[in-house]
PDB file of N, CA and C in Angstrom:
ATOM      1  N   UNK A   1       3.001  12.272  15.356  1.00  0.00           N
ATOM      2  CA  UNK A   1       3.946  12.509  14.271  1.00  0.00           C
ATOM      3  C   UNK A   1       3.480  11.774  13.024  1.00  0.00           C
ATOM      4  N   UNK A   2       3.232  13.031  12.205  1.00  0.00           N
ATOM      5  CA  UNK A   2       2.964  11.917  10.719  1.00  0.00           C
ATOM      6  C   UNK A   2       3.938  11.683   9.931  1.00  0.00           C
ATOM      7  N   UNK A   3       3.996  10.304   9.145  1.00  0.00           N
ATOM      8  CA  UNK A   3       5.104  10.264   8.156  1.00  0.00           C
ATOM      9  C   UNK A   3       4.805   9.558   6.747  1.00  0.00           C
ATOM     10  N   UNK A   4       5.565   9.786   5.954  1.00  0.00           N
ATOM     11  CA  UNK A   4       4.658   9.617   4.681  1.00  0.00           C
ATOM     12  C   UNK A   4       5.711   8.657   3.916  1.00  0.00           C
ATOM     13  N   UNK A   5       5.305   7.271   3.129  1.00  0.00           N
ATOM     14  CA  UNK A   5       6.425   6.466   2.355  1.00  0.00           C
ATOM     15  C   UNK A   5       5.877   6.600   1.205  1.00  0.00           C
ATOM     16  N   UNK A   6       6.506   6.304   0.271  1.00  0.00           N
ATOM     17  CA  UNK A   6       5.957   6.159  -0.999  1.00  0.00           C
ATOM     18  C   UNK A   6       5.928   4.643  -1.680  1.00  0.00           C
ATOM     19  N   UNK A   7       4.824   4.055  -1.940  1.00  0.00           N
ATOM     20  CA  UNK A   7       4.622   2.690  -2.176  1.00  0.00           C
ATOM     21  C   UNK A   7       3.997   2.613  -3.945  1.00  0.00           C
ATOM     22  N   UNK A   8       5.038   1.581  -4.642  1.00  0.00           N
ATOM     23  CA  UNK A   8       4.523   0.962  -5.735  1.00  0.00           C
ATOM     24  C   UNK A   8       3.837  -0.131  -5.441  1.00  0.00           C
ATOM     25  N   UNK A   9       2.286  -0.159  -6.343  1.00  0.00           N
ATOM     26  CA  UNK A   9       1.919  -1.447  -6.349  1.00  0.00           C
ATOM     27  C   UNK A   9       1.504  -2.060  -7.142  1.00  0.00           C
ATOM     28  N   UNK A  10       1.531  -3.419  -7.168  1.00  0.00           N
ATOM     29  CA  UNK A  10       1.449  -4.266  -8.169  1.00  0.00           C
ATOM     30  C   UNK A  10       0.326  -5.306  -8.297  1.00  0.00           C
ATOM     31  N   UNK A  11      -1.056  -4.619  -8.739  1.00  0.00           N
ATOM     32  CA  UNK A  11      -2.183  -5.479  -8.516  1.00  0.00           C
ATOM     33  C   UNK A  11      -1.953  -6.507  -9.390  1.00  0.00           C
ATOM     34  N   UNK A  12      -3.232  -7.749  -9.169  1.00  0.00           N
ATOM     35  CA  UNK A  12      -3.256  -9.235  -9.655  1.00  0.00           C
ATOM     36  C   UNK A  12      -2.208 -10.123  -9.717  1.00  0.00           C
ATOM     37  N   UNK A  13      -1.306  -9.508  -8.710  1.00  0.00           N
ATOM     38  CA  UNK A  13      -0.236 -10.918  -8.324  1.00  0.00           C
ATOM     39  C   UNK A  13      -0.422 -11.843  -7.940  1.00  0.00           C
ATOM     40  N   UNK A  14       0.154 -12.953  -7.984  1.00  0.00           N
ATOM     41  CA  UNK A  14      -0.026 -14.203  -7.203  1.00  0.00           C
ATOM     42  C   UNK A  14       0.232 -14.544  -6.064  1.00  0.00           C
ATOM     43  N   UNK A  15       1.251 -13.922  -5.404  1.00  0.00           N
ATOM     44  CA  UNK A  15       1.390 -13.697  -4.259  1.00  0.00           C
ATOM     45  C   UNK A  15       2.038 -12.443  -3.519  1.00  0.00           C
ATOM     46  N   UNK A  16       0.862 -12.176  -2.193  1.00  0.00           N
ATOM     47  CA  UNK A  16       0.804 -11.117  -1.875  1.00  0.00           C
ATOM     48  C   UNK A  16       2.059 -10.872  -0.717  1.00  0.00           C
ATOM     49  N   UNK A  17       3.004  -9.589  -1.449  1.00  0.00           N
ATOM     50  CA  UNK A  17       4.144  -9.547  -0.023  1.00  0.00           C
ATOM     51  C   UNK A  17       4.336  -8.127  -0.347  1.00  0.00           C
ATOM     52  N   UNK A  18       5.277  -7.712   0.486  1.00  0.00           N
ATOM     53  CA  UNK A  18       5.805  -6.449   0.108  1.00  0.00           C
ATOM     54  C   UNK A  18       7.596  -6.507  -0.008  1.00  0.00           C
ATOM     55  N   UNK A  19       7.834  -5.676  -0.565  1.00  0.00           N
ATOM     56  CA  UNK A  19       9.665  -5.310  -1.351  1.00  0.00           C
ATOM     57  C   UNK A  19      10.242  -4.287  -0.902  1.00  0.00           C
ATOM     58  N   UNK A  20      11.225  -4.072  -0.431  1.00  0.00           N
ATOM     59  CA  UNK A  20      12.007  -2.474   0.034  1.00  0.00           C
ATOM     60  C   UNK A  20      12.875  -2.832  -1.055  1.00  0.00           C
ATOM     61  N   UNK A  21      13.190  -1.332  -1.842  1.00  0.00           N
ATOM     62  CA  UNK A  21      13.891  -0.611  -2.624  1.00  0.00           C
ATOM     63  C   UNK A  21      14.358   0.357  -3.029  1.00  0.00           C
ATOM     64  N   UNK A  22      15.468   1.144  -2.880  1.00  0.00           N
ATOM     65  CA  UNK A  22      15.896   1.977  -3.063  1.00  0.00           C
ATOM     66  C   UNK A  22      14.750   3.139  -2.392  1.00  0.00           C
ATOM     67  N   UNK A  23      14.190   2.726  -0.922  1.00  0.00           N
ATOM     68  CA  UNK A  23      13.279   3.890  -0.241  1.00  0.00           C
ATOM     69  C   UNK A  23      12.132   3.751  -0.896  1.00  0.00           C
ATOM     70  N   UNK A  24      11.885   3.008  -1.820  1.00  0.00           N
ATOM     71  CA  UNK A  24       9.903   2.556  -2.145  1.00  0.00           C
ATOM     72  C   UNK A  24       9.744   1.062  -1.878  1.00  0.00           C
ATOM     73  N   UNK A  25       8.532   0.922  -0.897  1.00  0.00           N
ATOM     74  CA  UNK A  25       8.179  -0.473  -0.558  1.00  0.00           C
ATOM     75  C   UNK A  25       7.145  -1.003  -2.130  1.00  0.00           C
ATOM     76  N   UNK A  26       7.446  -1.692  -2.725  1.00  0.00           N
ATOM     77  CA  UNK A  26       6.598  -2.565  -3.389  1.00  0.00           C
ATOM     78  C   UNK A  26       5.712  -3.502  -2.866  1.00  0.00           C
ATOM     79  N   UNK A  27       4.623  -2.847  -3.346  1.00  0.00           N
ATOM     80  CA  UNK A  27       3.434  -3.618  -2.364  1.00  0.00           C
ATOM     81  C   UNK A  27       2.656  -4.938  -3.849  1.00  0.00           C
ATOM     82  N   UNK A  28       2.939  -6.012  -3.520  1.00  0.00           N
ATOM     83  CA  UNK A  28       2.066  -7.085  -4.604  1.00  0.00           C
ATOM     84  C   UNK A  28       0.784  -7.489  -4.156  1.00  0.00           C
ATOM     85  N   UNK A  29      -0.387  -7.444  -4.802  1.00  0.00           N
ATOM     86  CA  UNK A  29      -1.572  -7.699  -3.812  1.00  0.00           C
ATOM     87  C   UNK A  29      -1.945  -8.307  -4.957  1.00  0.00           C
ATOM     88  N   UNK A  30      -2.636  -9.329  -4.396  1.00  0.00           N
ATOM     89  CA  UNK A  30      -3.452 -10.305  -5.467  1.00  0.00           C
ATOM     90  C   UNK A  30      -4.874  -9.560  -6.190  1.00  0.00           C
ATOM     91  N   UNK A  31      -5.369  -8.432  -5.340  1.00  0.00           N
ATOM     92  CA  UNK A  31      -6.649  -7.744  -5.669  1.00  0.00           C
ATOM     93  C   UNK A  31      -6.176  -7.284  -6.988  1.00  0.00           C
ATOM     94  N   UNK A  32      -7.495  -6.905  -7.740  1.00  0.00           N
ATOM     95  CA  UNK A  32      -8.147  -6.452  -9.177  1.00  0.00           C
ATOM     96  C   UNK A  32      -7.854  -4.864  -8.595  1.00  0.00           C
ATOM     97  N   UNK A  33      -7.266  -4.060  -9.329  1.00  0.00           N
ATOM     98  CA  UNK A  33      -7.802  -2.329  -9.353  1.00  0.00           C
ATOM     99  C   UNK A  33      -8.967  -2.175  -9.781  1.00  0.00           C
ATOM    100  N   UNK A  34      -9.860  -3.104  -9.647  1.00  0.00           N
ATOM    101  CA  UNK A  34     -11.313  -1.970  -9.229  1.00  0.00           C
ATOM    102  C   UNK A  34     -12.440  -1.739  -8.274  1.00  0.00           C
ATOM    103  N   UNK A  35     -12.545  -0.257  -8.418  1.00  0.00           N
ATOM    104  CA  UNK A  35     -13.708  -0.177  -6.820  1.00  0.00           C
ATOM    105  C   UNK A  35     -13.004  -0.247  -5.923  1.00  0.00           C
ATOM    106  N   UNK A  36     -11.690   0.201  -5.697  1.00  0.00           N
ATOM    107  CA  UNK A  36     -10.622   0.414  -4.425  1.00  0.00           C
ATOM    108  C   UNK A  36     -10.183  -1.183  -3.890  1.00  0.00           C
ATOM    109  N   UNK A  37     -10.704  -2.314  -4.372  1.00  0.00           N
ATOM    110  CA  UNK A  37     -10.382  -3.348  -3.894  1.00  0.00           C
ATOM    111  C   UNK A  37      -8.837  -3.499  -4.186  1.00  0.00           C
ATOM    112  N   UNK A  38      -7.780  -3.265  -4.621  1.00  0.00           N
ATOM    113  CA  UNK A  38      -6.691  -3.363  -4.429  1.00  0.00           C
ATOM    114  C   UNK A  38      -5.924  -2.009  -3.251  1.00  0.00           C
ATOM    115  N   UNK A  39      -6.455  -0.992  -3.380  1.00  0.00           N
ATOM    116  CA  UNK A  39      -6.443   0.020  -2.624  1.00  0.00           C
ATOM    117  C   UNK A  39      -6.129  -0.390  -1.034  1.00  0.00           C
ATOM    118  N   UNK A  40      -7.692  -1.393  -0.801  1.00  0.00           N
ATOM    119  CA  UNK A  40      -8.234  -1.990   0.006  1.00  0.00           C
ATOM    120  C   UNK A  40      -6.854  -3.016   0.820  1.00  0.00           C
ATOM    121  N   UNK A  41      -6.398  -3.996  -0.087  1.00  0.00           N
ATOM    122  CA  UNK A  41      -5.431  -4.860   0.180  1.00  0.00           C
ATOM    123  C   UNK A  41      -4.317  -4.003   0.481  1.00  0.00           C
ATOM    124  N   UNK A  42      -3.710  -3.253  -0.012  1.00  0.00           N
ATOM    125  CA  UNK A  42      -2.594  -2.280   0.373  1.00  0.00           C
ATOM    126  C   UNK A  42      -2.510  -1.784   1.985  1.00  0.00           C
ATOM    127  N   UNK A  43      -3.539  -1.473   1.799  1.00  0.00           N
ATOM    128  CA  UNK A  43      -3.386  -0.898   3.594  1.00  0.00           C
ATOM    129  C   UNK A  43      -3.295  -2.163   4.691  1.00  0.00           C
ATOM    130  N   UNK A  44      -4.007  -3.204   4.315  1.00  0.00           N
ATOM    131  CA  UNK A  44      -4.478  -4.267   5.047  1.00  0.00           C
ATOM    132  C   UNK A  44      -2.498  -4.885   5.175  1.00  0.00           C
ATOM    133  N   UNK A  45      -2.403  -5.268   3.836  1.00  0.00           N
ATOM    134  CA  UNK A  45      -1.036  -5.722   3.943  1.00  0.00           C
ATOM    135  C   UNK A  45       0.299  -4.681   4.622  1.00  0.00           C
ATOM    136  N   UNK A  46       0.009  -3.342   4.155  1.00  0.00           N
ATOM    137  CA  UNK A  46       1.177  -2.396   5.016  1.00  0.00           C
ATOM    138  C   UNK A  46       0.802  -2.807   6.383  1.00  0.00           C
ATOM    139  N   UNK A  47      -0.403  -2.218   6.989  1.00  0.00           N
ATOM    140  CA  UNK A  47      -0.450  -2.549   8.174  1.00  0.00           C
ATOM    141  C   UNK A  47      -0.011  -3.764   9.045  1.00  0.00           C
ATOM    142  N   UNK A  48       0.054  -4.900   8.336  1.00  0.00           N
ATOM    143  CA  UNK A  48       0.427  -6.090   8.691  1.00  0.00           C
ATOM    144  C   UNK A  48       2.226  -5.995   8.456  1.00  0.00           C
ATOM    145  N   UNK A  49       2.745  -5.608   7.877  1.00  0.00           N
ATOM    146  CA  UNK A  49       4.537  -5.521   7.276  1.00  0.00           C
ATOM    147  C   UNK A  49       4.854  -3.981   8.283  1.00  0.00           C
ATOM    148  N   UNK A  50       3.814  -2.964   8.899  1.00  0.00           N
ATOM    149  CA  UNK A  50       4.769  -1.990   9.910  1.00  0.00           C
ATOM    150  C   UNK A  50       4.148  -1.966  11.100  1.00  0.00           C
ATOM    151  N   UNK A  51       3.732  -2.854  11.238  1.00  0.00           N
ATOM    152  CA  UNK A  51       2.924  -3.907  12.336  1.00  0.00           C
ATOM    153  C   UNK A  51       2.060  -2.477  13.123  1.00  0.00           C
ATOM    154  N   UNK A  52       0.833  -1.587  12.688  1.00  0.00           N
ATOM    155  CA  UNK A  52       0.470  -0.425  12.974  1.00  0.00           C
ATOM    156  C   UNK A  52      -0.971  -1.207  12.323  1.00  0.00           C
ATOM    157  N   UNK A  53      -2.062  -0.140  12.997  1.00  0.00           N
ATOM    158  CA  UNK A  53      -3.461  -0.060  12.858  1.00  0.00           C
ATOM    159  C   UNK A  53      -3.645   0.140  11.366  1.00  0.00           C
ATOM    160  N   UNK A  54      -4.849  -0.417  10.907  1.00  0.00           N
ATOM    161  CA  UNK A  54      -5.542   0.130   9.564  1.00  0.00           C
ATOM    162  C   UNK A  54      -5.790   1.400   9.725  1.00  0.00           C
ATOM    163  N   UNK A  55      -6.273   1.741  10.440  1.00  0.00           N
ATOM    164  CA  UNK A  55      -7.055   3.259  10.764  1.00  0.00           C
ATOM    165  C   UNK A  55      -5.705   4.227  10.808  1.00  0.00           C
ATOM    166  N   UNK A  56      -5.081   3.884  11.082  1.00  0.00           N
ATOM    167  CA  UNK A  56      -3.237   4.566  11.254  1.00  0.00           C
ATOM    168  C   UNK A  56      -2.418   4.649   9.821  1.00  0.00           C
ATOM    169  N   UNK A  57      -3.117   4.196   8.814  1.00  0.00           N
ATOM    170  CA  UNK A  57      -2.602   4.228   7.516  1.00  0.00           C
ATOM    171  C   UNK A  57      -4.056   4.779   6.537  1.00  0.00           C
ATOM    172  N   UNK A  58      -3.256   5.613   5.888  1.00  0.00           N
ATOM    173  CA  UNK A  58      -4.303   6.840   4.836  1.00  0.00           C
ATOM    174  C   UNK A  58      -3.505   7.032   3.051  1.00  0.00           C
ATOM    175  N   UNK A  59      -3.928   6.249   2.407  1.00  0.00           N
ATOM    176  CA  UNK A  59      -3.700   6.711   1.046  1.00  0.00           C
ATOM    177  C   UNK A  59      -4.113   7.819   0.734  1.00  0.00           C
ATOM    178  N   UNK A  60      -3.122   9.147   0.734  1.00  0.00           N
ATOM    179  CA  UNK A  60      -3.235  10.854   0.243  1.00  0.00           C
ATOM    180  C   UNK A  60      -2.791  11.008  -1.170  1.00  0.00           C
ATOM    181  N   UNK A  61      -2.263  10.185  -1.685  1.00  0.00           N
ATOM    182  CA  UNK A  61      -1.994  10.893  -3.494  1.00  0.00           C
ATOM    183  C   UNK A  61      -1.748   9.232  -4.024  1.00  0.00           C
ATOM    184  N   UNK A  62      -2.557   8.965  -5.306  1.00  0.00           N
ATOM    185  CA  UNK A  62      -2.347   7.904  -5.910  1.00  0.00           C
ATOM    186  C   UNK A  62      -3.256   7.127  -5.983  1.00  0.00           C
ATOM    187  N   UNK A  63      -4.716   7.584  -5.541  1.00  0.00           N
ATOM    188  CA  UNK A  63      -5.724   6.753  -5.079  1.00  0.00           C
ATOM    189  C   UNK A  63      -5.802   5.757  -6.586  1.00  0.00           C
ATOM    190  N   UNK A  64      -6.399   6.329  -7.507  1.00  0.00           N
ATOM    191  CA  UNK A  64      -6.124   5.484  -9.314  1.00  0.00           C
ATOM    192  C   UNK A  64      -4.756   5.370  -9.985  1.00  0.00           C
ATOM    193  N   UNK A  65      -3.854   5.366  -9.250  1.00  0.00           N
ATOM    194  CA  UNK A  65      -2.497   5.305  -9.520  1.00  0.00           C
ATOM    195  C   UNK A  65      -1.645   3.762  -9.177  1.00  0.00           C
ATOM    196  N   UNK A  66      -0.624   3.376  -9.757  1.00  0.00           N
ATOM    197  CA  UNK A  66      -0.162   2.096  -9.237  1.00  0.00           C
ATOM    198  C   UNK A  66       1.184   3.021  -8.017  1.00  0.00           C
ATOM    199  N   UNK A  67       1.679   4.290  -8.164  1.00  0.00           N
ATOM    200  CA  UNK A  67       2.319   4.968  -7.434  1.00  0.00           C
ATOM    201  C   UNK A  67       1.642   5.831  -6.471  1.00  0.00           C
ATOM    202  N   UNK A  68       1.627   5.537  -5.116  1.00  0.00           N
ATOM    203  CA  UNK A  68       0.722   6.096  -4.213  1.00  0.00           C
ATOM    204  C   UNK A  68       1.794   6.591  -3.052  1.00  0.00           C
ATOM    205  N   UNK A  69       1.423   7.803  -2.298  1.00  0.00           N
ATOM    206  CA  UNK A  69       2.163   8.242  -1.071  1.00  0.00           C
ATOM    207  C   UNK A  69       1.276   7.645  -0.071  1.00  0.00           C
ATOM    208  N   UNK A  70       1.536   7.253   1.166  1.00  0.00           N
ATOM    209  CA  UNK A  70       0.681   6.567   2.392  1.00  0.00           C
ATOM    210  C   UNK A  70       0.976   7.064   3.154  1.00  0.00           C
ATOM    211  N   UNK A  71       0.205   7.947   4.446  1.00  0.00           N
ATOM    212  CA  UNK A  71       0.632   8.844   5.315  1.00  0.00           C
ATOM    213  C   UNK A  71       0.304   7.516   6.565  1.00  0.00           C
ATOM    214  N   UNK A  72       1.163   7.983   7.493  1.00  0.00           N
ATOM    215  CA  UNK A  72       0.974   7.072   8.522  1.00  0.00           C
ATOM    216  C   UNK A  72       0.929   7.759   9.873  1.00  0.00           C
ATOM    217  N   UNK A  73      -0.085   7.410  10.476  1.00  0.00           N
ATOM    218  CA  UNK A  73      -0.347   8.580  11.640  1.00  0.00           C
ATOM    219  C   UNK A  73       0.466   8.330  12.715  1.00  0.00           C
TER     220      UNK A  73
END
C-alpha cells in the first residue's frame, strides 16, 4: 500500500526536527539546498520520525521545491 504526505521544508536550520500541522509535517534540516543535500536529510529524518526504511520513502513532486509530496511504500 502506497501513501503519500505532503512535507514543508525548511533548509539551514539549526535544529533538525519535524512539525505536524494542519496535515503537513514540517521538516527543519540543517542541510544547504544544494546538490540534493537537503533532499538527502529529509528522507533520513522522515524515516527516523515514521520509524520506516530509507528505501521505503521516495520524493515524487518537489524535488527543487521547499513543498514536496513523499510517497511511502
Amino acid at each position: 500500500m502506497l501513501m503519500k504526505i505532503k512535507v514543508k521544508v525548511y533548509p539551514n536550520s539549526s535544529k533538525e526536527r519535524v512539525k505536524q500541522e494542519l496535515g503537513v509535517l514540517k521538516v527543519y534540516v540543517s542541510a544547504s539546498p544544494e546538490k540534493g543535500k537537503a533532499n538527502k536529510r529529509v528522507v533520513d529524518i522522515l524515516s527516523k520520525y515514521l520509524k520506516v526504511k530509507k528505501s521505503s520513502l521516495k520524493i515524487i513532486r518537489g524535488l527543487s521545491s521547499r513543498e514536496k509530496t513523499v510517497e511511502i511504500a
